[in-house]
N, C-alpha and C. Protein backbone atom coordinates (compact mmCIF):
# COMPACT_ATOMS: atom_id res chain seq x y z
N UNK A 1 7.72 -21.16 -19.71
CA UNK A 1 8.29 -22.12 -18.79
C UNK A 1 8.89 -23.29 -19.58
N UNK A 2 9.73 -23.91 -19.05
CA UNK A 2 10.41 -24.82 -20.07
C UNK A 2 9.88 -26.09 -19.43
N UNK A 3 9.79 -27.55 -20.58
CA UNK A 3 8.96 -28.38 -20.09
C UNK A 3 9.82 -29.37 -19.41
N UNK A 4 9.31 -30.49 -19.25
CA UNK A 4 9.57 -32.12 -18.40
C UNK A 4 10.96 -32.19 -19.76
N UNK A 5 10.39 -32.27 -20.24
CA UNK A 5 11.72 -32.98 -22.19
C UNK A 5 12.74 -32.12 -21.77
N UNK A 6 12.57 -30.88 -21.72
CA UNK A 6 14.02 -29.94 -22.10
C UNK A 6 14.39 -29.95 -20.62
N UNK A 7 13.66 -30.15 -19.53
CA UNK A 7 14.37 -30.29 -18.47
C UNK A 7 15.44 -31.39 -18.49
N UNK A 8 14.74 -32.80 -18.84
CA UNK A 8 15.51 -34.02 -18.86
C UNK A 8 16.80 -33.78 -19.97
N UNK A 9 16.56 -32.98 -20.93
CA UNK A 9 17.81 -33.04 -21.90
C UNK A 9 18.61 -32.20 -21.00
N UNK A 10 18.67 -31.01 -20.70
CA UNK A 10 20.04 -30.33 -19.81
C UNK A 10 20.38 -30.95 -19.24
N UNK A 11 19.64 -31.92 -17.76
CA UNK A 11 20.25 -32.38 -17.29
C UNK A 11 21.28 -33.87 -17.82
N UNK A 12 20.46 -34.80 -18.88
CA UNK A 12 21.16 -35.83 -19.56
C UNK A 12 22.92 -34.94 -19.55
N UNK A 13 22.52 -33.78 -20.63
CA UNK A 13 23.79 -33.16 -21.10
C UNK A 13 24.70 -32.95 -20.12
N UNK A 14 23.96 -32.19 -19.13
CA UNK A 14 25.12 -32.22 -18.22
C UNK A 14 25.97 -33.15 -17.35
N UNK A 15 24.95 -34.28 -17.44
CA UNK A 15 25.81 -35.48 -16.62
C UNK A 15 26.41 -36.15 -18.02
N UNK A 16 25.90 -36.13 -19.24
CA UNK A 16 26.72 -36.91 -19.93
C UNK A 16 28.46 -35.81 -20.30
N UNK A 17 28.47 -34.96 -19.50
CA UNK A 17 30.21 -34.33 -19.79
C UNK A 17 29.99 -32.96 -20.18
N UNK A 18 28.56 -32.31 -20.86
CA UNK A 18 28.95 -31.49 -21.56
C UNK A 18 28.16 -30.71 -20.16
N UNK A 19 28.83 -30.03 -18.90
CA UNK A 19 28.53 -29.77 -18.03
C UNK A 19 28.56 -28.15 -18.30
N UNK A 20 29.70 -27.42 -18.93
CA UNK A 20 29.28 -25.98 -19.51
C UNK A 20 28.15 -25.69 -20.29
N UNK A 21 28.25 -26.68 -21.79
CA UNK A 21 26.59 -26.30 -22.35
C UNK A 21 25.49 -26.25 -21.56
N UNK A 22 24.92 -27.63 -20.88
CA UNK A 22 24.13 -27.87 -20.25
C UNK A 22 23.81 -26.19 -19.79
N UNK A 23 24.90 -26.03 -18.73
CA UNK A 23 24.63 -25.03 -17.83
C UNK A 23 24.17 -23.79 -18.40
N UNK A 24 24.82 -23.46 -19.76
CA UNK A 24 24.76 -22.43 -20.34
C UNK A 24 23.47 -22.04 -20.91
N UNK A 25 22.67 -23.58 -21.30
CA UNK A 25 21.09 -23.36 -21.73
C UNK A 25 20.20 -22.92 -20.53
N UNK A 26 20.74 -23.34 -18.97
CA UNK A 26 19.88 -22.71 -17.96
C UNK A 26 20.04 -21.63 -17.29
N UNK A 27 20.79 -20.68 -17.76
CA UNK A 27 21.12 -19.51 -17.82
C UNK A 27 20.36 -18.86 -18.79
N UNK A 28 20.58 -19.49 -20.12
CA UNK A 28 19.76 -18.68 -20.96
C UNK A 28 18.27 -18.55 -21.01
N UNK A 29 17.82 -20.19 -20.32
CA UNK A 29 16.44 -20.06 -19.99
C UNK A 29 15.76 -19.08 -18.85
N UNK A 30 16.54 -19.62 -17.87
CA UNK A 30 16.36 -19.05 -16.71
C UNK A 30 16.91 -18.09 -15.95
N UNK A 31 18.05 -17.64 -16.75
CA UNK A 31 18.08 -15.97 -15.77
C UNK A 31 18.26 -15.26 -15.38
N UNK A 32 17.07 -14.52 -16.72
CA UNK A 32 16.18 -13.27 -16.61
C UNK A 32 15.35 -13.36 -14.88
N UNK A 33 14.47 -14.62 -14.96
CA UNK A 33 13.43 -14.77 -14.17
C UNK A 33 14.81 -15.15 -12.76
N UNK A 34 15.28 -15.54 -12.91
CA UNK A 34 16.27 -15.88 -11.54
C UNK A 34 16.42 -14.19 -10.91
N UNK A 35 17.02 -13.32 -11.76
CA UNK A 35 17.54 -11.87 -11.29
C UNK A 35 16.47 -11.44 -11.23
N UNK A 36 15.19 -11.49 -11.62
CA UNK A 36 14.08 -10.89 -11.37
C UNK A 36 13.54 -11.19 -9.86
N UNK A 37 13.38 -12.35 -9.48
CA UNK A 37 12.86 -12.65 -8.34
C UNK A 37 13.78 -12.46 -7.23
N UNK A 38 15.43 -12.59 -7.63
CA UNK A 38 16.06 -11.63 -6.71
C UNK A 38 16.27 -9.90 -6.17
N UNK A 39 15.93 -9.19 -7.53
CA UNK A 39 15.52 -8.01 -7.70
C UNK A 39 14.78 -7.33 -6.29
N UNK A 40 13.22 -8.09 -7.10
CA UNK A 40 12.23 -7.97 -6.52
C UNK A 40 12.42 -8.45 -4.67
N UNK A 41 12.64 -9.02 -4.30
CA UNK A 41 12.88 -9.81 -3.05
C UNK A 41 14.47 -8.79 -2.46
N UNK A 42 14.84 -8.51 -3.34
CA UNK A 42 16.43 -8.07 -2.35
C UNK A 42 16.00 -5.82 -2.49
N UNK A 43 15.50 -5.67 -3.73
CA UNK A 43 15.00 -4.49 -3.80
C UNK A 43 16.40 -4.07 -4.39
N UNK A 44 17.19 -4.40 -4.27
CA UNK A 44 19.13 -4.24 -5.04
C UNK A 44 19.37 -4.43 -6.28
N UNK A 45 19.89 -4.21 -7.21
CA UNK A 45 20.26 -4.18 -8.46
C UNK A 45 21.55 -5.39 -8.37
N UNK A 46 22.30 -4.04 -7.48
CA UNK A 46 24.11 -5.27 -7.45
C UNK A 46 23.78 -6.52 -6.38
N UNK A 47 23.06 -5.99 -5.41
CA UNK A 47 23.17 -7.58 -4.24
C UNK A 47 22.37 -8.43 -4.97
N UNK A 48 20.72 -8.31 -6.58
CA UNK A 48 19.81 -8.98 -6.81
C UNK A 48 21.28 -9.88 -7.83
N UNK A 49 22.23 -9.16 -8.46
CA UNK A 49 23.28 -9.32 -9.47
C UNK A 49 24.23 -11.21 -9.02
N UNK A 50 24.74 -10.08 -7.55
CA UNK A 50 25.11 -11.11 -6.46
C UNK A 50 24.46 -12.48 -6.16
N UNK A 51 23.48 -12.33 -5.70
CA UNK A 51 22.44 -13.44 -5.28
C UNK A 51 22.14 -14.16 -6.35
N UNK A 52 21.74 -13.78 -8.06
CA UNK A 52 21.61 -14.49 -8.73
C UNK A 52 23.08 -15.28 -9.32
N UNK A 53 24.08 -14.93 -9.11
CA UNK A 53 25.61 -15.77 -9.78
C UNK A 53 25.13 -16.67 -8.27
N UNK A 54 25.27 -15.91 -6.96
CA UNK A 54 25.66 -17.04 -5.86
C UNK A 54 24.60 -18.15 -6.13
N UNK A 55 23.67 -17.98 -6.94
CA UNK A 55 22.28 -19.06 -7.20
C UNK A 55 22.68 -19.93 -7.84
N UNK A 56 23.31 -19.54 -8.98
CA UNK A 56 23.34 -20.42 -9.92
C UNK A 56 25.18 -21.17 -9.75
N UNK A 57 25.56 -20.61 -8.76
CA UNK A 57 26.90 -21.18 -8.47
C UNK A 57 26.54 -22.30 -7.94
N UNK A 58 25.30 -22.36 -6.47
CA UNK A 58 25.01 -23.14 -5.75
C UNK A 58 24.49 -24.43 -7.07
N UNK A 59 23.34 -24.01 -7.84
CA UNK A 59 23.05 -24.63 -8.69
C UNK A 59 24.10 -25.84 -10.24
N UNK A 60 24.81 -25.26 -10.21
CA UNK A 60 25.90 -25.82 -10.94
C UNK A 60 26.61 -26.85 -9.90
N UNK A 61 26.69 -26.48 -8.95
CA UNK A 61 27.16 -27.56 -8.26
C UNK A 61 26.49 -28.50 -7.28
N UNK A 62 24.85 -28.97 -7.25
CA UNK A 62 24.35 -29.70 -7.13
C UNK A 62 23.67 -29.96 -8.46
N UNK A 63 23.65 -29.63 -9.30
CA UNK A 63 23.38 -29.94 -10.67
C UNK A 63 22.97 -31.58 -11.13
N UNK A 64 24.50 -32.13 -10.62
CA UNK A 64 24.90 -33.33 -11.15
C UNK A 64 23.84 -34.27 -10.28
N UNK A 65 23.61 -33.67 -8.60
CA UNK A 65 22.78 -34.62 -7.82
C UNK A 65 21.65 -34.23 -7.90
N UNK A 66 20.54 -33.43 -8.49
CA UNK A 66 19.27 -33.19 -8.94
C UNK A 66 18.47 -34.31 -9.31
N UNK A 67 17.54 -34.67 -8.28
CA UNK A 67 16.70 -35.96 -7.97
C UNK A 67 15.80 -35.76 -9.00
N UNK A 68 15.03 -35.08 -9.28
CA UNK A 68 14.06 -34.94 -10.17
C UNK A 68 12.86 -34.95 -9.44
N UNK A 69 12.57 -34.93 -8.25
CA UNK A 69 11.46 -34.58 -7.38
C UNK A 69 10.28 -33.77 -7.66
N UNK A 70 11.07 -32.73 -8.67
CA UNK A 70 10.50 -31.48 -8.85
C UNK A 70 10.79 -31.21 -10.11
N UNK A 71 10.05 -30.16 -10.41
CA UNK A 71 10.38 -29.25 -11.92
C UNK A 71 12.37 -28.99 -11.51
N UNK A 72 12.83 -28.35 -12.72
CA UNK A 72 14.11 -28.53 -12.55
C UNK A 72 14.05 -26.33 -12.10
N UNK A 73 12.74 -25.87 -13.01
CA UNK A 73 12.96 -24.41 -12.61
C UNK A 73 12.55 -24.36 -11.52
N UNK A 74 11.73 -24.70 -11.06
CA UNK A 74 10.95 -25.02 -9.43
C UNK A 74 12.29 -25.48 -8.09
N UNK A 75 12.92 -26.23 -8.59
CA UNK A 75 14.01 -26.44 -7.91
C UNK A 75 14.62 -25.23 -7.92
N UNK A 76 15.24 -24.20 -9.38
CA UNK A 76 16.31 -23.33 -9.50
C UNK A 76 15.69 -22.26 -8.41
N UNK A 77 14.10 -21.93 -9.05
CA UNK A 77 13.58 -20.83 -8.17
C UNK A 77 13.79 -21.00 -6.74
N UNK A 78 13.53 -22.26 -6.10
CA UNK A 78 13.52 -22.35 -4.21
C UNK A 78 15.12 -21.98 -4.22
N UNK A 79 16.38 -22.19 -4.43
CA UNK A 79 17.92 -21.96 -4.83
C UNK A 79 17.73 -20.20 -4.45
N UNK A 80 17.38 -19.78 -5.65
CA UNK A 80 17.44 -18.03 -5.73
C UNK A 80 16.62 -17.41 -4.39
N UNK A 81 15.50 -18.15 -4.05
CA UNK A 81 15.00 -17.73 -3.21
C UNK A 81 15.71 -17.59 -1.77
N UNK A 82 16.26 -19.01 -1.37
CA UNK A 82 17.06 -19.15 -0.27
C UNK A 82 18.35 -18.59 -0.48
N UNK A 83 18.62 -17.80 -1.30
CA UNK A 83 20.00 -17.12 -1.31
C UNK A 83 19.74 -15.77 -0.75
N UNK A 84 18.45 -15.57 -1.46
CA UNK A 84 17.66 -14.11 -1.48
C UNK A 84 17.68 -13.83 0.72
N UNK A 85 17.05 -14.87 0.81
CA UNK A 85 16.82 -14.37 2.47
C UNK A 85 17.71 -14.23 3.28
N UNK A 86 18.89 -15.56 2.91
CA UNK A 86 20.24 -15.63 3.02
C UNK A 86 20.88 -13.94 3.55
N UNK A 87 21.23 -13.51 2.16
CA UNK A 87 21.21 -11.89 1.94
C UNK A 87 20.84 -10.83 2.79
N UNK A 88 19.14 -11.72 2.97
CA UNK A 88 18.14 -10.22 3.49
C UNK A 88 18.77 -10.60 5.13
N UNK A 89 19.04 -11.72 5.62
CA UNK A 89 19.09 -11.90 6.89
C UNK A 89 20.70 -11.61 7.57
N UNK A 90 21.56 -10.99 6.47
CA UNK A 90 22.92 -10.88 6.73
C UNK A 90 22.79 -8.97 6.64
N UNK A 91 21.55 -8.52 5.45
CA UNK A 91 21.39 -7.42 5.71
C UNK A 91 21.06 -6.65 6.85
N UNK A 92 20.01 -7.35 7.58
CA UNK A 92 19.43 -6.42 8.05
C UNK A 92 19.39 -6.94 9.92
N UNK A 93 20.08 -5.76 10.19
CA UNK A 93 20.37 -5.78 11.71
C UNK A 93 19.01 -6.35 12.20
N UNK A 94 19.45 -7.27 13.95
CA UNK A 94 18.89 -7.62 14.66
C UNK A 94 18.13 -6.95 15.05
N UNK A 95 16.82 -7.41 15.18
CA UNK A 95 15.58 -6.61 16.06
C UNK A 95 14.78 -5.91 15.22
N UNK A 96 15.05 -5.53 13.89
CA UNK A 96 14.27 -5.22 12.46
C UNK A 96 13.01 -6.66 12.25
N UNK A 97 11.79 -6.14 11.87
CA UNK A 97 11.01 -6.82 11.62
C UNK A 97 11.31 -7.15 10.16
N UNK A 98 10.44 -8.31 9.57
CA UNK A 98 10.97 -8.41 8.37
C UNK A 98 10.38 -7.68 6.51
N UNK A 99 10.12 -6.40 7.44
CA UNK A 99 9.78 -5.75 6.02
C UNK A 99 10.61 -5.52 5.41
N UNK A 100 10.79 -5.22 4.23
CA UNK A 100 11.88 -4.59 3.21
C UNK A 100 10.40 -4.10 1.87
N UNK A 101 11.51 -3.06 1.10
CA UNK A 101 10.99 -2.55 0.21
C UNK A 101 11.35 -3.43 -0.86
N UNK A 102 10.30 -3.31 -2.05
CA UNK A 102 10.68 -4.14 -3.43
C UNK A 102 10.33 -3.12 -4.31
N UNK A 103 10.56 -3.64 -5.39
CA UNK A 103 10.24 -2.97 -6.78
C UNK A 103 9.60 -3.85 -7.59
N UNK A 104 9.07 -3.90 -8.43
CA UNK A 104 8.31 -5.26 -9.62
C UNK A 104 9.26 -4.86 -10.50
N UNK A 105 8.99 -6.08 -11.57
CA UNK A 105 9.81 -6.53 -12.78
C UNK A 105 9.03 -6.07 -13.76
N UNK A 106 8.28 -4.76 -13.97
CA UNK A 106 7.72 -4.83 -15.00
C UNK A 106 8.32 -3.83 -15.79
N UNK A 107 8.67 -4.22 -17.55
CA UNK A 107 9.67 -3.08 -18.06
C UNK A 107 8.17 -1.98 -18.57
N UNK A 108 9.00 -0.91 -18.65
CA UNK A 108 8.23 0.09 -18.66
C UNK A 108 8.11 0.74 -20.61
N UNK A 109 9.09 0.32 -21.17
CA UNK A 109 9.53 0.99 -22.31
C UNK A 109 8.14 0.99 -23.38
N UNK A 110 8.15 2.66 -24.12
CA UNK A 110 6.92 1.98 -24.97
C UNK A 110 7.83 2.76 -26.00
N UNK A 111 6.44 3.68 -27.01
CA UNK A 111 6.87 4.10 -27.86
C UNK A 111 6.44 5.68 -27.59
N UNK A 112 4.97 5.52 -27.39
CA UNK A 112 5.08 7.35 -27.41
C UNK A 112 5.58 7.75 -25.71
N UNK A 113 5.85 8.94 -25.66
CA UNK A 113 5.97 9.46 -24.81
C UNK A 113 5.35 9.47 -23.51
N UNK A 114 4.02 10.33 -24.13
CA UNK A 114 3.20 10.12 -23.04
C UNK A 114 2.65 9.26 -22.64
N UNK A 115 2.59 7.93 -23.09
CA UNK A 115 2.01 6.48 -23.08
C UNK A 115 2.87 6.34 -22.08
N UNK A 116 4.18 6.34 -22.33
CA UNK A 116 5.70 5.81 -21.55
C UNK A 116 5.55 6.36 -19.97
N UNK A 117 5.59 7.88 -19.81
CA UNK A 117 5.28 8.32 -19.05
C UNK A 117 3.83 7.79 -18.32
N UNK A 118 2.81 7.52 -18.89
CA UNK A 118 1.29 7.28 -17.62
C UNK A 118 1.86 5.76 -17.58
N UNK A 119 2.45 4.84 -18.97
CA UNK A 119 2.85 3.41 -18.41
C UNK A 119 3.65 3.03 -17.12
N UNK A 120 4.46 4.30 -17.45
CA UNK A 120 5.62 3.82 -16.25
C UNK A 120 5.32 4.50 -14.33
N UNK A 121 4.08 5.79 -15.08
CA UNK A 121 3.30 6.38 -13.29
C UNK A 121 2.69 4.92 -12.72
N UNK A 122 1.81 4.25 -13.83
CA UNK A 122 1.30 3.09 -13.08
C UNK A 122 1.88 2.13 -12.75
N UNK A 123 2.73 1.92 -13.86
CA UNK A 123 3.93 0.58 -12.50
C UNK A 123 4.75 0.91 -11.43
N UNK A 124 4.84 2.12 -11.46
CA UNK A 124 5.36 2.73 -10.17
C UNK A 124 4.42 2.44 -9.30
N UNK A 125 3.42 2.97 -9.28
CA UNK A 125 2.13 2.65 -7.96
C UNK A 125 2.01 0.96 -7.84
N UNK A 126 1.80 0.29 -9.22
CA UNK A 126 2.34 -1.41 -8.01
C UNK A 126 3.01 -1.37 -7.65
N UNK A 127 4.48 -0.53 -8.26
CA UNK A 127 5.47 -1.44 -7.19
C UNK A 127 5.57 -0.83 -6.29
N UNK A 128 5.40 0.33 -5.62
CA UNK A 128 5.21 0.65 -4.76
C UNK A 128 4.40 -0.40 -3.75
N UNK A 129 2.58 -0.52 -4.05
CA UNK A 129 1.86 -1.53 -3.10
C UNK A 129 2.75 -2.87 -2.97
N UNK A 130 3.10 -3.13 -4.27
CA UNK A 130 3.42 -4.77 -4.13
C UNK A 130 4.96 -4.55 -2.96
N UNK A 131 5.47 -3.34 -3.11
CA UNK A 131 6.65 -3.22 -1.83
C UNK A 131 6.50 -3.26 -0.71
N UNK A 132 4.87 -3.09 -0.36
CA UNK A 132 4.41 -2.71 0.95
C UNK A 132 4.06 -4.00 1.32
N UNK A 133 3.99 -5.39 1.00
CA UNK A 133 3.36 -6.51 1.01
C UNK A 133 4.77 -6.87 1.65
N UNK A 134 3.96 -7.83 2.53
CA UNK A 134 5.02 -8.42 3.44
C UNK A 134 6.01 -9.41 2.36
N UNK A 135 6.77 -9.33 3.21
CA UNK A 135 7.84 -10.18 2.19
C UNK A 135 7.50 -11.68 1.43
N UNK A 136 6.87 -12.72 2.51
CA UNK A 136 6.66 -14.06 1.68
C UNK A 136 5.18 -13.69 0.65
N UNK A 137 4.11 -12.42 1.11
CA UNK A 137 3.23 -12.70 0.55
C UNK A 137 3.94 -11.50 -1.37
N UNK A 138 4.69 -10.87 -0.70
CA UNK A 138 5.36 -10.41 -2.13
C UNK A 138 6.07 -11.52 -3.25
N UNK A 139 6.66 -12.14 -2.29
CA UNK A 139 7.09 -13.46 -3.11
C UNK A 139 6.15 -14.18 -3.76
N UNK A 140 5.19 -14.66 -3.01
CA UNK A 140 4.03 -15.27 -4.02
C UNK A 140 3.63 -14.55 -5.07
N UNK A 141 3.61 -13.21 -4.59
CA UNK A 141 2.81 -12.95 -5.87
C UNK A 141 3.55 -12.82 -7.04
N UNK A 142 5.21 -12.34 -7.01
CA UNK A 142 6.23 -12.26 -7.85
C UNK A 142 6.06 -13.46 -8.71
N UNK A 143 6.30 -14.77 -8.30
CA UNK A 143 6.10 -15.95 -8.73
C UNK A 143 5.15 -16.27 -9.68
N UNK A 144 3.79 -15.99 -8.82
CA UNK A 144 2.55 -16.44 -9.50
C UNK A 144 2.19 -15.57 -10.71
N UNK A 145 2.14 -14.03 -10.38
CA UNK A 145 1.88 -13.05 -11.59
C UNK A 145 2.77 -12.57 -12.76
N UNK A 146 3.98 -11.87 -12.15
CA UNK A 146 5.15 -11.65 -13.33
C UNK A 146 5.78 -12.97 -13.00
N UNK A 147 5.62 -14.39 -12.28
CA UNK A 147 6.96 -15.55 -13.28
C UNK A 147 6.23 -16.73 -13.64
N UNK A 148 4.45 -16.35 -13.68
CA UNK A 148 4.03 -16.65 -14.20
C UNK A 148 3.76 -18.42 -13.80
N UNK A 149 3.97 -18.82 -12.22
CA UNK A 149 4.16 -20.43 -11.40
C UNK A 149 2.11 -20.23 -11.56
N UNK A 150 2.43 -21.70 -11.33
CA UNK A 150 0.99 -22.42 -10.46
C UNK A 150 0.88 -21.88 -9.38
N UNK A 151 -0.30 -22.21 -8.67
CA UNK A 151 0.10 -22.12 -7.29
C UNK A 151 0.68 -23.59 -6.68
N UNK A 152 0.79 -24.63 -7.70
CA UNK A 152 1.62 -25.63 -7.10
C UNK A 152 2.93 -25.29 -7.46
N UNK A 153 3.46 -24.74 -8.21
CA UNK A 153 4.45 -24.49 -8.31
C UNK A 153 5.13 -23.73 -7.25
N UNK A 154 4.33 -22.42 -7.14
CA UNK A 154 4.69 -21.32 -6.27
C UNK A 154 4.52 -21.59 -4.79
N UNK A 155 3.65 -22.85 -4.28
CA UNK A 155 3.84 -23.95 -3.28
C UNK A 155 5.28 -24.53 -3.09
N UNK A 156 5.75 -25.23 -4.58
CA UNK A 156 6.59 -25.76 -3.98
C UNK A 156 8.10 -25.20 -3.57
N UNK A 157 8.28 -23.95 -5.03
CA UNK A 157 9.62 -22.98 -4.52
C UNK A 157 9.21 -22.37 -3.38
N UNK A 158 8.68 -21.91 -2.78
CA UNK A 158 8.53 -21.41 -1.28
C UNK A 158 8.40 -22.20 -0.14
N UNK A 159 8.21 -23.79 -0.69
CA UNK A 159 7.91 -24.75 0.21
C UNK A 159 7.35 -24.40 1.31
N UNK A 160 6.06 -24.23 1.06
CA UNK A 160 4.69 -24.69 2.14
C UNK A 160 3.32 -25.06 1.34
N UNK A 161 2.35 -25.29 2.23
CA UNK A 161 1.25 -26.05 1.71
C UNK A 161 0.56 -25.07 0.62
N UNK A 162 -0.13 -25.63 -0.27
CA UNK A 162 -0.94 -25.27 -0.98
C UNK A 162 -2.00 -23.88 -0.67
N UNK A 163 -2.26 -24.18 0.40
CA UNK A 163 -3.46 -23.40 1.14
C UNK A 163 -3.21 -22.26 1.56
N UNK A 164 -1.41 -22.35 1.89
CA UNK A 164 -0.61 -21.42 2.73
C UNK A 164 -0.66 -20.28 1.39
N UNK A 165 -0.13 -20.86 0.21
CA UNK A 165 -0.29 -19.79 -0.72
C UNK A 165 -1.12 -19.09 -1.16
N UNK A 166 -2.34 -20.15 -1.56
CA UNK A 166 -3.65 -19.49 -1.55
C UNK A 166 -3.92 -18.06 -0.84
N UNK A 167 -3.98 -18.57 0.44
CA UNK A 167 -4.13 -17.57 1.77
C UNK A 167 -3.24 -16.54 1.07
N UNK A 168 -1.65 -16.80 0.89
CA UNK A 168 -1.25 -15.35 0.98
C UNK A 168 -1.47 -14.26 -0.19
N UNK A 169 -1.68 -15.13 -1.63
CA UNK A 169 -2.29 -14.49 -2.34
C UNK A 169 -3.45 -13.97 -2.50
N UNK A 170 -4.24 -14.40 -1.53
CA UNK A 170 -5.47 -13.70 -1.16
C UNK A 170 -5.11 -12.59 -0.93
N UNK A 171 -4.73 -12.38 0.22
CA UNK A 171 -4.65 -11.42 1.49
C UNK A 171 -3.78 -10.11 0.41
N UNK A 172 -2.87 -10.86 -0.07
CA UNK A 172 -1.87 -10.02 -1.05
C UNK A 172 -2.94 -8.91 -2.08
N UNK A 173 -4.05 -9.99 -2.55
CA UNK A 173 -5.09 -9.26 -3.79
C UNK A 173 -5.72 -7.97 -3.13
N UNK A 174 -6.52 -8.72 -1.84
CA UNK A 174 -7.06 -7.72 -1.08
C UNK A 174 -6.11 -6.55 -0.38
N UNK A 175 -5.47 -6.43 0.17
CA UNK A 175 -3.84 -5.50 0.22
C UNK A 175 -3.78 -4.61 -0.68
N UNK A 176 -3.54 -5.66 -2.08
CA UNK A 176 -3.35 -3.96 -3.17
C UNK A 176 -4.25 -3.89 -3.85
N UNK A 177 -5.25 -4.07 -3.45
CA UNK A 177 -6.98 -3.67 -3.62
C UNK A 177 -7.10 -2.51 -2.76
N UNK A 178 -6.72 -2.27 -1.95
CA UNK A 178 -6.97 -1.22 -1.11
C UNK A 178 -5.98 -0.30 -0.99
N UNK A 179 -4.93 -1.07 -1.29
CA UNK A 179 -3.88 0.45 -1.22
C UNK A 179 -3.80 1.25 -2.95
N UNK A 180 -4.51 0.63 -3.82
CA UNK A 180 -4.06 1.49 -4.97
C UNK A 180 -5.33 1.75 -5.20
N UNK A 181 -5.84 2.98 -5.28
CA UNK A 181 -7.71 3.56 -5.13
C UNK A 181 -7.92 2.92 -7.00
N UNK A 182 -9.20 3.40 -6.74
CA UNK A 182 -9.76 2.81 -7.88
C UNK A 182 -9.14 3.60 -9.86
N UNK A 183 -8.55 4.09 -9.59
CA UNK A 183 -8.14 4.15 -11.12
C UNK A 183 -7.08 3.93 -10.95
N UNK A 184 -5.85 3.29 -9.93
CA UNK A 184 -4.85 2.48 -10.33
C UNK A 184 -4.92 1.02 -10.60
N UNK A 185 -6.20 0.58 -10.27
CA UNK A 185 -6.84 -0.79 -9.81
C UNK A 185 -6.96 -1.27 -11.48
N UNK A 186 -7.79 0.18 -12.14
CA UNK A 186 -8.52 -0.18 -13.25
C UNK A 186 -7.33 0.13 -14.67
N UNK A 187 -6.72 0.48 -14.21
CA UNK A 187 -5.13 0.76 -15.33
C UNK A 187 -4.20 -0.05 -15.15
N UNK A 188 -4.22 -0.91 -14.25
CA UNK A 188 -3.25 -1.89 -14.20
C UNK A 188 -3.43 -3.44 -14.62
């Protein structure tokens, strides 16, 4: 995660003129983890592709008015997020509840074979459960586990209370506690 200092320097940079560099270091910081949490949340490759430029478009151009309220990635993440639903809510016809399928961000690549192969059977089975998780409580957990937030953090890009997250990462643990039997539980 990048800190309070390197937050304040991009932004200095970018209001002091050099508004491409600036931008170009929060791209490079941030995103991997931007297309990831769109990924994951849109389940799309090209619309997660989409959603992350339309993120960081939105982002470049409130850039300059960035209060400092917040972390500056905490800010970028709630951005990607609200583009993400944006998306899901232009996708998906009226009268659809709001499930959708996801995938996790976890790379699979090893070295031997068969390692590669049982590595990549078991991230298939999270992402599978973690797909079956309702959408905001998938989000938390995206956040908190592979992007690695607080739960104040992951409070505040989702903007709701503290407790609210708690709760959903609970419910989320217990969820794929039960949907992945006990030797996907213990390999993952």
């Amino acid at each position: 995660m990048m800190t309070v200092v390197a937050d304040q320097e991009i932004l200095d940079k970018f209001r002091s003129g050099d508004r491409n560099g600036a931008f170009q270091q929060l791209v490079e910081i941030h995103g991997k983890a931007m297309y990831n949490i769109a990924l994951f949340t849109l389940d799309d490759e090209i619309l997660a592709q989409d959603a992350t430029q339309d993120a960081f478009i939105r982002i470049y151009r409130g850039l300059g008015k960035f209060k400092g309220t917040a972390k500056l990635s905490t800010w970028m993440y709630r951005i990607v997020k609200n583009v993400c639903y944006d998306y899901h809510r232009k996708q998906r016809p009226a009268g659809l509840d709001e499930e959708f399928d996801a995938e996790a961000l976890v790379d699979t690549a090893g070295v031997d074979p068969g390692a590669t192969y049982q590595s990549g059977w078991q991230h298939a089975q999270l992402r599978r459960a973690v797909g079956q998780l309702p959408p905001k409580q998938r989000l938390a957990v995206t956040l908190h586990y592979f992007q690695e937030l607080t739960y104040e953090e992951v409070a505040a890009v989702m903007n709701m209370p503290l407790g609210t997250i708690k709760s959903y990462l609970h419910r989320a643990k217990a969820a794929l506690a039960q949907t992945l039997g006990p030797e996907e539980r213990s390999s993952t």
